[in-house]
Protein backbone atom coordinates (compact mmCIF):
# COMPACT_ATOMS: atom_id res chain seq x y z
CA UNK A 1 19.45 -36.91 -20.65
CA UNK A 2 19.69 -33.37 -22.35
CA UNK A 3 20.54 -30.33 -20.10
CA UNK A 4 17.52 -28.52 -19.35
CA UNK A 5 17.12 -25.47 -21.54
CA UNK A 6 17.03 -21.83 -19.27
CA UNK A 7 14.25 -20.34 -20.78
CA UNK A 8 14.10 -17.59 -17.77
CA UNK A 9 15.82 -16.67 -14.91
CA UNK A 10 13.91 -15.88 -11.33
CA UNK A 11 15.39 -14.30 -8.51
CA UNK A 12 13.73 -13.27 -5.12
CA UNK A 13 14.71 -9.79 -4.33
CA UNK A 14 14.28 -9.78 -0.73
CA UNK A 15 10.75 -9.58 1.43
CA UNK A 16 12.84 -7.92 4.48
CA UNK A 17 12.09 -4.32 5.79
CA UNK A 18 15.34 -3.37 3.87
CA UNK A 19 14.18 -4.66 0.65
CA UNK A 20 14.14 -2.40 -2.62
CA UNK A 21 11.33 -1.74 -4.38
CA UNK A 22 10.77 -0.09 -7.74
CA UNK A 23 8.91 2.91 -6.12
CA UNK A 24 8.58 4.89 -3.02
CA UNK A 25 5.55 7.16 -1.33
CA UNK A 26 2.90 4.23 -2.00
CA UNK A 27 1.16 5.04 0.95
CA UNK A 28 0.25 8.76 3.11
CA UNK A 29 1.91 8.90 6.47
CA UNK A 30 2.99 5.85 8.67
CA UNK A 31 1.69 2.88 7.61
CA UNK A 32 2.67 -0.74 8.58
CA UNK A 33 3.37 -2.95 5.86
CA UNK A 34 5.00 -5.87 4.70
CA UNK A 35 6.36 -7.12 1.49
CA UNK A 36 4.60 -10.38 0.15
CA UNK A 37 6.47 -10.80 -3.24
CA UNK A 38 9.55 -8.99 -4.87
CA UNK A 39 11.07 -10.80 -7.54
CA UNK A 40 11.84 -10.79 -10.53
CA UNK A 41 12.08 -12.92 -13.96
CA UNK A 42 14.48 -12.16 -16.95
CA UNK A 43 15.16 -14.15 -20.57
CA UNK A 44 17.64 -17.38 -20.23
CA UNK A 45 20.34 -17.99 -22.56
CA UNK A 46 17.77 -20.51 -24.22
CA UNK A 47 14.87 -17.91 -24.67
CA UNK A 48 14.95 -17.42 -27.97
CA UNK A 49 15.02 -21.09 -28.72
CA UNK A 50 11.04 -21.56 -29.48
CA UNK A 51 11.09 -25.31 -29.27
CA UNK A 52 12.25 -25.37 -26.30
CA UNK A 53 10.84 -22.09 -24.51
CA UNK A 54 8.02 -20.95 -26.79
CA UNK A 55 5.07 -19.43 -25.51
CA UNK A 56 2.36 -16.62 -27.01
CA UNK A 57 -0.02 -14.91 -25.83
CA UNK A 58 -3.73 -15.82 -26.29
CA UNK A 59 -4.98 -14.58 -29.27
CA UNK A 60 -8.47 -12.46 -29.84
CA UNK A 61 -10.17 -12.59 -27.13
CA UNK A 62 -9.18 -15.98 -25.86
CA UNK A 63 -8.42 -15.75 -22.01
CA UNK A 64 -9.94 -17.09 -19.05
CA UNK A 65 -11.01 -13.70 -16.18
CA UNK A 66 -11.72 -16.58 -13.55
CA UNK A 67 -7.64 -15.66 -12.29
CA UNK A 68 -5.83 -12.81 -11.44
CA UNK A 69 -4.67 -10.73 -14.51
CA UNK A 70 -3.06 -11.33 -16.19
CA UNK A 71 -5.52 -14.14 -17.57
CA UNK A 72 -3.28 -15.55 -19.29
CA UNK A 73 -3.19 -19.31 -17.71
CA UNK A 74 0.54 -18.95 -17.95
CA UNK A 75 3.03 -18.56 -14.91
CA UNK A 76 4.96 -15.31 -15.11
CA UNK A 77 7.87 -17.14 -16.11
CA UNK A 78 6.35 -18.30 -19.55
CA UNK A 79 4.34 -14.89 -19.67
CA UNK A 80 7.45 -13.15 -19.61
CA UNK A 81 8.89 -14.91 -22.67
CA UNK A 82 4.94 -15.13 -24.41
CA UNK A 83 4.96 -11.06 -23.70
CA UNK A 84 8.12 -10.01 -25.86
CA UNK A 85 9.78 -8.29 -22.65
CA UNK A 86 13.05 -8.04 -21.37
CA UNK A 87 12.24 -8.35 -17.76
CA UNK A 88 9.13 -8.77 -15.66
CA UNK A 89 9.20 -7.18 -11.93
CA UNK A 90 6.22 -7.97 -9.50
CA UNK A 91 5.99 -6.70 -6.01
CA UNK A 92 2.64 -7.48 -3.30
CA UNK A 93 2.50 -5.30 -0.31
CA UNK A 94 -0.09 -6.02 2.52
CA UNK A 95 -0.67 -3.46 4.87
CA UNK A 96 -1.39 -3.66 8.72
CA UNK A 97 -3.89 -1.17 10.41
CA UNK A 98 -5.08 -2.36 13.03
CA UNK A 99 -8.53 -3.33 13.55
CA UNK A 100 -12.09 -2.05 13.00
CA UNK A 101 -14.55 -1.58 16.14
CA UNK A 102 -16.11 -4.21 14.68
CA UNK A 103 -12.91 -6.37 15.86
CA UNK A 104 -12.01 -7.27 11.80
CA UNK A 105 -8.36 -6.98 10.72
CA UNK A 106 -8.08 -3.83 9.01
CA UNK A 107 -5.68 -4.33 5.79
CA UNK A 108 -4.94 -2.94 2.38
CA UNK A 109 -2.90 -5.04 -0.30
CA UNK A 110 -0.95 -3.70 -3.59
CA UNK A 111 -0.60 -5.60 -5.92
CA UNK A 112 1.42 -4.74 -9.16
CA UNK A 113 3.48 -6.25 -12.33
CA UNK A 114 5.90 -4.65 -14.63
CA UNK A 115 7.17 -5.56 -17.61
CA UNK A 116 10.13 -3.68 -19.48
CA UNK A 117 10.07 -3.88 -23.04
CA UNK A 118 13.15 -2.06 -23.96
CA UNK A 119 11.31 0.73 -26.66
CA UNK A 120 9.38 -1.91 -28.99
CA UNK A 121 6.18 -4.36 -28.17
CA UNK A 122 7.22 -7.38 -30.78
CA UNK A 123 4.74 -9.12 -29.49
CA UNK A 124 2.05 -6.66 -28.85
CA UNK A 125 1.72 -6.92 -25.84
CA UNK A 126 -0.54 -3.34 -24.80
CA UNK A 127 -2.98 -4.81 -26.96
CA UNK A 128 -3.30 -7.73 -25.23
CA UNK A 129 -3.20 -6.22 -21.75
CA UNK A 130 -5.81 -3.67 -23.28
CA UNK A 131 -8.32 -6.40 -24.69
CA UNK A 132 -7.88 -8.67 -21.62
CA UNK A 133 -8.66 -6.09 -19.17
CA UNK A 134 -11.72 -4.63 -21.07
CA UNK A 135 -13.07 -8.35 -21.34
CA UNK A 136 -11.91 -9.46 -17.48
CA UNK A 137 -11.66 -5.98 -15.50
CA UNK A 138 -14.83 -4.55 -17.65
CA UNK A 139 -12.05 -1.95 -18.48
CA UNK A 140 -12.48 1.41 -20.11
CA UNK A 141 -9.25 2.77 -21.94
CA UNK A 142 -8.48 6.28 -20.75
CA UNK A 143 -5.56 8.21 -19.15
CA UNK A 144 -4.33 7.97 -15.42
CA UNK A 145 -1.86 9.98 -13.81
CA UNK A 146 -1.05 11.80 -17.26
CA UNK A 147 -0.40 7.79 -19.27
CA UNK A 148 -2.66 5.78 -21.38
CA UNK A 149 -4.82 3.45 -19.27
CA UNK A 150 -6.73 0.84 -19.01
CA UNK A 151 -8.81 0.84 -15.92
CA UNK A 152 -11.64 -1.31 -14.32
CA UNK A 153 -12.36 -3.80 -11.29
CA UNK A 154 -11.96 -6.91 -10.27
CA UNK A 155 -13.60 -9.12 -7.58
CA UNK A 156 -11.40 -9.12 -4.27
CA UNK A 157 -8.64 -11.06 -4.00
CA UNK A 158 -8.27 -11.02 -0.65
CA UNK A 159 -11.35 -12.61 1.00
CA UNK A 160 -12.76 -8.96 1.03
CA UNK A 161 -16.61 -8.24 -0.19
CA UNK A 162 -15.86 -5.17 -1.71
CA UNK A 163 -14.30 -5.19 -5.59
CA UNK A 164 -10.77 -4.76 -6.38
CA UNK A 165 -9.62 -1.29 -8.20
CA UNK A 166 -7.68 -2.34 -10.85
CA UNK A 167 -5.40 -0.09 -13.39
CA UNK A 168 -3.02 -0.95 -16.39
CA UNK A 169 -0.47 1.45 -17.42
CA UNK A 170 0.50 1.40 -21.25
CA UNK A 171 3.81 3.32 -22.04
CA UNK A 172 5.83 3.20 -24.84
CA UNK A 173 8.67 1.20 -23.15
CA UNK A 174 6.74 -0.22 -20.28
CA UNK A 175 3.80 -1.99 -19.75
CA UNK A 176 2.72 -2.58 -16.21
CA UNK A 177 -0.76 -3.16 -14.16
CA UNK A 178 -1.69 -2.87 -10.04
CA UNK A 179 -4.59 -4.04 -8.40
CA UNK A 180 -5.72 -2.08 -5.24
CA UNK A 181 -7.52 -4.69 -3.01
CA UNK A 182 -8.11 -4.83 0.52
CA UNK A 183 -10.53 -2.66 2.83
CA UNK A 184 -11.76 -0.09 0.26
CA UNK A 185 -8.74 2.70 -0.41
CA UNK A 186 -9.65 6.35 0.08
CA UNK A 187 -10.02 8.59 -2.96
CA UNK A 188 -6.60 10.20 -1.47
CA UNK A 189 -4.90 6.79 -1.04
CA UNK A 190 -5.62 5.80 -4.56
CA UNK A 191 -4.32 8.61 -5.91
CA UNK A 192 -1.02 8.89 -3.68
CA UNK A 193 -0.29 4.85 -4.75
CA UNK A 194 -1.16 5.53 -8.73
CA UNK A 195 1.12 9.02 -8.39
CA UNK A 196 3.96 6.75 -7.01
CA UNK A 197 3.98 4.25 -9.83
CA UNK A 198 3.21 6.95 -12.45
CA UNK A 199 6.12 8.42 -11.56
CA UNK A 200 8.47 5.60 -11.53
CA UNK A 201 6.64 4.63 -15.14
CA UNK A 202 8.01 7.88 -16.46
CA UNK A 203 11.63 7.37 -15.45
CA UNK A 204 13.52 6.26 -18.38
């Protein structure tokens, strides 16, 4: 039987209060969270063997919006090889605030997806990430927190009635998107989150 071929690599990077992630000052003040996903998924010794480990990215405007971006209907293993990147981080943080005086859980979830593409797009994959979210997120291409954007909603992920904020970040080396769901975030906690991953966008 041939050896399976390592097309990517996945690690878990830890969902503990001591975990790292890629940014800090998501959130103003005190506020309880936990850490639903932190991984990560790099290119196997066997990515670059396209028999065995291709994968592309839809082309035009081929995708299907009934899933969470990136619409791809790939797994973020495949994605990562399909998107010409180096690396792929994700991270999914659920806050805990109590709840309303209603008696309903009070919650906010972050959602967000990086992908490091080492100072070239081979594969272009900002245009992709551009025409998916202006077909899926009804997107309109602008700048956020000082980078070229992509921003539009989404309906909530997380059994909320209220729609999802949803932003993609296009840099030249990075290419990254974060969808704010939850109870609906403040004008101020919007900002404070985008400022956080702006920041660590612009880090070389």
């Amino acid at each position: 039987m041939p050896e399976a071929a390592q097309c990517v690599s996945h690690q878990n990077l830890g969902e503990g209060g001591g975990a790292g992630l890629p940014f800090t000052g998501l959130f103003e003040g005190r506020v309880a969270r936990g850490i639903d996903a932190n991984d990560e998924f790099v290119l196997g010794v066997d990515a670059a063997d396209f028999g065995r480990c291709g994968a592309v990215l839809p082309g035009g405007d081929d995708v299907w919006c009934g899933q969470p971006p990136p619409w791809a209907s790939m797994g973020m293993d495949r994605f990562t090889i399909a998107s010409g990147a180096t690396r792929l981080r994700r991270v999914a943080i659920t806050t805990d605030e109590g709840r309303s005086s209603s008696g309903r859980h009070v919650s906010r979830s972050l959602s967000y997806v990086e992908l490091e593409l080492g100072g070239t797009d081979p594969k272009g994959l900002a245009d992709f990430m551009q025409r998916a979210f202006r077909r899926c997120a009804d997107g309109t291409v602008t700048r956020e927190q000082g980078l070229s954007a992509v921003i539009g909603v989404l309906p909530s992920m997380s059994g909320g009635v209220d729609e999802a904020d949803a932003v993609a970040f296009l840099t030249p080396t990075r290419v990254a998107w974060v969808v704010l769901d939850g109870r609906p975030w403040t004008p101020a906690e919007r900002n404070q989150a985008l400022g956080a991953i702006a920041a660590h966008l612009r880090q070389a």
